[in-house]
C-alpha atoms as a PDB file:
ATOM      1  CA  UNK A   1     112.390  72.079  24.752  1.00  0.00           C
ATOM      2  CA  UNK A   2     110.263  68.967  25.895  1.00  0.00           C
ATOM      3  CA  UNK A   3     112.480  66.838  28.057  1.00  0.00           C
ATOM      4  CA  UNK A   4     113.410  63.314  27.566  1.00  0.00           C
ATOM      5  CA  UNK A   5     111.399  62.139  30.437  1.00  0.00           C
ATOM      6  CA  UNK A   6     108.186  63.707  29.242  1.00  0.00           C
ATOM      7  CA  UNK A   7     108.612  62.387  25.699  1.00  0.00           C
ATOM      8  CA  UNK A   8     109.633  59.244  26.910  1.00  0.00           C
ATOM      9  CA  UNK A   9     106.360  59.289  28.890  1.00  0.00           C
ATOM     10  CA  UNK A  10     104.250  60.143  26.343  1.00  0.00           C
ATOM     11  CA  UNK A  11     105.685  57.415  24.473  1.00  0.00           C
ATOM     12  CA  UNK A  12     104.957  54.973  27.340  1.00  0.00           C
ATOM     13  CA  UNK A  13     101.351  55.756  27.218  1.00  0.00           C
ATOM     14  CA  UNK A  14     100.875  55.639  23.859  1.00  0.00           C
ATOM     15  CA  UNK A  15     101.754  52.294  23.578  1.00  0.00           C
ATOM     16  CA  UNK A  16     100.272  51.305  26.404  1.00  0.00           C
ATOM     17  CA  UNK A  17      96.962  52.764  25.117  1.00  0.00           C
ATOM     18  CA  UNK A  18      98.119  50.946  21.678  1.00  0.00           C
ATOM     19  CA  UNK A  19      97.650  47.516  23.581  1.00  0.00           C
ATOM     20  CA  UNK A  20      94.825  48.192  25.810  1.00  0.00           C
ATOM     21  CA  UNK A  21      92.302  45.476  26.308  1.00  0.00           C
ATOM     22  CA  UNK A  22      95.870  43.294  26.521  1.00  0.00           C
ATOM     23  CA  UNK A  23      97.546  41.697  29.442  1.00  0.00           C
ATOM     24  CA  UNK A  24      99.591  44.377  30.984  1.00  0.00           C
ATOM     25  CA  UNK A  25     102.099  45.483  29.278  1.00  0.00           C
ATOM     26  CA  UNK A  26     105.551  44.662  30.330  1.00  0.00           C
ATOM     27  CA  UNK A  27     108.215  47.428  30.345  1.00  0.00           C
ATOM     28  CA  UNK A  28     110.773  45.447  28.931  1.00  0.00           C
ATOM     29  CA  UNK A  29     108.541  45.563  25.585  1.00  0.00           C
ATOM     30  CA  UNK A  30     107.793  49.480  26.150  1.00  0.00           C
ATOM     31  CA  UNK A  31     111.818  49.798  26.272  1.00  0.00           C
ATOM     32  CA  UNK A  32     112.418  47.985  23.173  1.00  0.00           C
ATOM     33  CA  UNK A  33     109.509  49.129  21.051  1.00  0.00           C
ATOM     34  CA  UNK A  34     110.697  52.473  21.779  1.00  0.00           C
ATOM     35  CA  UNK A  35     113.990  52.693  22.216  1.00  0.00           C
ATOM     36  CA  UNK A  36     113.792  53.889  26.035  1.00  0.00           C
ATOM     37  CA  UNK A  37     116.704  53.102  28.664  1.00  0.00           C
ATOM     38  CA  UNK A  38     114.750  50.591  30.578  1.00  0.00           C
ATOM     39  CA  UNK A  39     115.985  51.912  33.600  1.00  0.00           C
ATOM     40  CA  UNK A  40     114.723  55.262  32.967  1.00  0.00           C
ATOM     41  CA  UNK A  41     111.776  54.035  31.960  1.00  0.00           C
ATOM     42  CA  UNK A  42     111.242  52.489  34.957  1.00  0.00           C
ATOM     43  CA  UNK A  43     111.179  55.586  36.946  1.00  0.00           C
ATOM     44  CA  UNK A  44     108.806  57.681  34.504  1.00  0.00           C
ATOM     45  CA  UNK A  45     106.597  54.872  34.904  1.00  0.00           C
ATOM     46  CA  UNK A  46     106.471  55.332  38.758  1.00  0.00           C
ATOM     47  CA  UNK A  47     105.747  58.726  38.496  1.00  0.00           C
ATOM     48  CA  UNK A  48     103.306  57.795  36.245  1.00  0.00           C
ATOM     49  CA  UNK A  49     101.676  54.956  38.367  1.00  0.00           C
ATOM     50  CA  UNK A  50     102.112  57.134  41.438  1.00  0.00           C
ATOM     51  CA  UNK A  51     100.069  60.532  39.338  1.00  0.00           C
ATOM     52  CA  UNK A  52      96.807  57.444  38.880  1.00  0.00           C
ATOM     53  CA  UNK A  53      97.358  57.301  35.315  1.00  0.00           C
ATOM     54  CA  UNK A  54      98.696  54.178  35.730  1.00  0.00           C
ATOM     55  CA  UNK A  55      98.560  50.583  37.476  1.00  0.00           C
ATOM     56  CA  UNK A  56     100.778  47.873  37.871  1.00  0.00           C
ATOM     57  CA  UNK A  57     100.449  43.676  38.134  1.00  0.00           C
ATOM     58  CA  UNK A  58     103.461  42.004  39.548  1.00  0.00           C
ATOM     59  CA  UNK A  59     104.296  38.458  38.774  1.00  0.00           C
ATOM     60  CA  UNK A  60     103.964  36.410  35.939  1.00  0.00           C
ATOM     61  CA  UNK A  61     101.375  38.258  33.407  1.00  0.00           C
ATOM     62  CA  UNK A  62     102.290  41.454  34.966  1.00  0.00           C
ATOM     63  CA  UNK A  63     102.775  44.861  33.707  1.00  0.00           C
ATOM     64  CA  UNK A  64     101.079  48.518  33.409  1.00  0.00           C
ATOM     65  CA  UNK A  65      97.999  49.375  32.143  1.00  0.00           C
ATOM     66  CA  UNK A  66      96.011  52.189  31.804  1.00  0.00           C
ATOM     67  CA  UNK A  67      93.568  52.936  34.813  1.00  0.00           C
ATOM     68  CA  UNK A  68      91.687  55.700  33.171  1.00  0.00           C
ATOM     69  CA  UNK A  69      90.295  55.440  29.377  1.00  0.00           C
ATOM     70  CA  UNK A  70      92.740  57.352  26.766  1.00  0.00           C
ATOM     71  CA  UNK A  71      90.053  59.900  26.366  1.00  0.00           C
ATOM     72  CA  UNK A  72      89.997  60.765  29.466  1.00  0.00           C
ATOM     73  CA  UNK A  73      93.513  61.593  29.944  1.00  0.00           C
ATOM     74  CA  UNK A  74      94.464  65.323  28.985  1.00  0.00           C
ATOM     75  CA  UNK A  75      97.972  66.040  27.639  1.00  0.00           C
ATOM     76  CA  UNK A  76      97.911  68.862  29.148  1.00  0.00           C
ATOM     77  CA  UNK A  77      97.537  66.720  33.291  1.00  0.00           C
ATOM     78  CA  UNK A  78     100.684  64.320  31.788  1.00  0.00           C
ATOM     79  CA  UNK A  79     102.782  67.267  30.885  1.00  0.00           C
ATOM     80  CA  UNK A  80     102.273  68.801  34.171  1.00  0.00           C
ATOM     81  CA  UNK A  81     103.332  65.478  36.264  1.00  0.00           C
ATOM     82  CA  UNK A  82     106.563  65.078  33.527  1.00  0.00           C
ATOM     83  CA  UNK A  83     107.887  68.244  32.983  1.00  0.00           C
ATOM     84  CA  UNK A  84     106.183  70.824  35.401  1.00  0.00           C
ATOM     85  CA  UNK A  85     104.913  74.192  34.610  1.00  0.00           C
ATOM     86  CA  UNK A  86     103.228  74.510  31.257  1.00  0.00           C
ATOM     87  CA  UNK A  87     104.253  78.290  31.129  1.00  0.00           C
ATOM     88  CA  UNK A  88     107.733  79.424  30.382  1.00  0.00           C
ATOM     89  CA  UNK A  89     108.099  81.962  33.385  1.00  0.00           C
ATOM     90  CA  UNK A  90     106.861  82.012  36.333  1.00  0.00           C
ATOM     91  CA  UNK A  91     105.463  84.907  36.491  1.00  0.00           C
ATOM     92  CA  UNK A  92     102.369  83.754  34.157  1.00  0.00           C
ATOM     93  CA  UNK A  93     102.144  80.039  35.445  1.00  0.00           C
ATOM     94  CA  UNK A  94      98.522  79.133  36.554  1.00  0.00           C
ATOM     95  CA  UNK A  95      99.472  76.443  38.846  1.00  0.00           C
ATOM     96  CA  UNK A  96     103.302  77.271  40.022  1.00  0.00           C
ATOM     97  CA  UNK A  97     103.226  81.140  39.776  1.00  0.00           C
ATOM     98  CA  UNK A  98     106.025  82.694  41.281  1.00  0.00           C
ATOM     99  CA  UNK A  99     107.465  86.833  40.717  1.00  0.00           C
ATOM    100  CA  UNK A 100     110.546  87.153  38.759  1.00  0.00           C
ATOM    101  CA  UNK A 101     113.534  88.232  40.769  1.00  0.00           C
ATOM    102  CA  UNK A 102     114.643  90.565  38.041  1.00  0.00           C
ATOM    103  CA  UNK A 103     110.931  92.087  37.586  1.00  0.00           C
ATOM    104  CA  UNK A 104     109.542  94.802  40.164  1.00  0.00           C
ATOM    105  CA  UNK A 105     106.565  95.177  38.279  1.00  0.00           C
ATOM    106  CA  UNK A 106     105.073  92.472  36.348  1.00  0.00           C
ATOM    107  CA  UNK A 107     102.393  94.797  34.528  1.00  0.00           C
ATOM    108  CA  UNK A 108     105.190  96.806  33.033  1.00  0.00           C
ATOM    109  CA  UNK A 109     107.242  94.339  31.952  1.00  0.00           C
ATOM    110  CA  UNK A 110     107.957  94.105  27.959  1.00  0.00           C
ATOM    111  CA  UNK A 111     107.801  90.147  28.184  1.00  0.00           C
ATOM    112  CA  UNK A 112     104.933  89.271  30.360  1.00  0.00           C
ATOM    113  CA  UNK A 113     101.811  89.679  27.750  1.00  0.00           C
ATOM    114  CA  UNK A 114     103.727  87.760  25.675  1.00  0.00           C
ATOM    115  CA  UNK A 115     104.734  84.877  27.641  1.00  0.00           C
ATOM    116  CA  UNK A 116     100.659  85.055  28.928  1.00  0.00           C
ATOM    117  CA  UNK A 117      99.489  84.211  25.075  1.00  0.00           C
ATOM    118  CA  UNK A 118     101.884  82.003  24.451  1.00  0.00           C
ATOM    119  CA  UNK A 119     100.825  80.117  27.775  1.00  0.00           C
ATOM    120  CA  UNK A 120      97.117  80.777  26.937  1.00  0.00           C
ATOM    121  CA  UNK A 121      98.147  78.731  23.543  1.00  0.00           C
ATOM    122  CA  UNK A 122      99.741  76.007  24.997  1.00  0.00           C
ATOM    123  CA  UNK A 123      97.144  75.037  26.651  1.00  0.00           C
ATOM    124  CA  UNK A 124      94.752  75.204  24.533  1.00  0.00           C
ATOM    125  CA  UNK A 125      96.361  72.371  22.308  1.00  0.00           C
ATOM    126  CA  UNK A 126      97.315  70.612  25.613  1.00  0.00           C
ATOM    127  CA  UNK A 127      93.765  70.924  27.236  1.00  0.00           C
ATOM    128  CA  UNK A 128      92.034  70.231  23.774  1.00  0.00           C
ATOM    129  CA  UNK A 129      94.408  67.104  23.472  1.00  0.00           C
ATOM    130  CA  UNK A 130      94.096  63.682  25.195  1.00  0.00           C
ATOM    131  CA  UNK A 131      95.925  60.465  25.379  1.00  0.00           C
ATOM    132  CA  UNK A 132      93.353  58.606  22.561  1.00  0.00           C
ATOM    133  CA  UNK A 133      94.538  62.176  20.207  1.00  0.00           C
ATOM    134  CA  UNK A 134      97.707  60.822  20.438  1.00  0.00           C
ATOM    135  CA  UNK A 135      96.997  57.442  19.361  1.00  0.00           C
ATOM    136  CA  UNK A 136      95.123  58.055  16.289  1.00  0.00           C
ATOM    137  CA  UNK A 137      97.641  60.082  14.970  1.00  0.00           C
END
């Protein structure tokens, strides 16, 4: 299941995209648009800031905004920073592989070629996918 932080992200950034070309966007708005803790909120965002998808104006005026067009931002690089691997073992993740404890061989197992297409799937729609996908939806 997609956690609450990475749907709550991808919420952010949608309506962030929403009001680009706009002052920054305050998270206060974000929060009540769409019905986000704003506290939480808050720290998705820094990840988010911290990852360079975002960047922030203090003061009056302030807010986030996008640093990188919504086409150029791949579901598939958000879903990594928010929620981690993109596989569902570890045995089959590109960018966090690790063996399975339980699994002394990995070409025998009855679960691995599965859990490879279903990876090889999911990102396919994530890597085909980007921020300004979202959006026009």
């Amino acid at each position: 299941m997609l956690s609450k932080k990475t749907k709550y992200g991808l919420k952010a950034l949608a309506y962030i995209a929403k009001h680009k070309g706009e002052d920054p966007v305050q998270i206060g708005a974000i929060a009540k648009s769409e019905n986000i803790s704003q506290k939480f909120l808050e720290s998705i965002m820094l990840t988010l800031r911290k990852a360079g998808f975002l960047g922030s104006k203090k003061g009056k005026g302030g807010g986030y905004y996008l640093r990188r067009q919504p086409e150029e931002i791949k579901m598939v690089e958000v879903m990594r920073i928010l929620e981690g691997p993109v596989s569902m073992v570890p045995c089959v993740s590109l960018n966090f592989y690790e063996k399975c404890d339980d699994c002394p061989d990995e070409t025998a197992c009855s679960v691995h070629s599965l859990m490879v297409q279903l990876r090889d799937s999911n990102l396919a729609v994530l890597n085909k996918n980007t921020l300004a996908d979202l959006i026009a939806e």
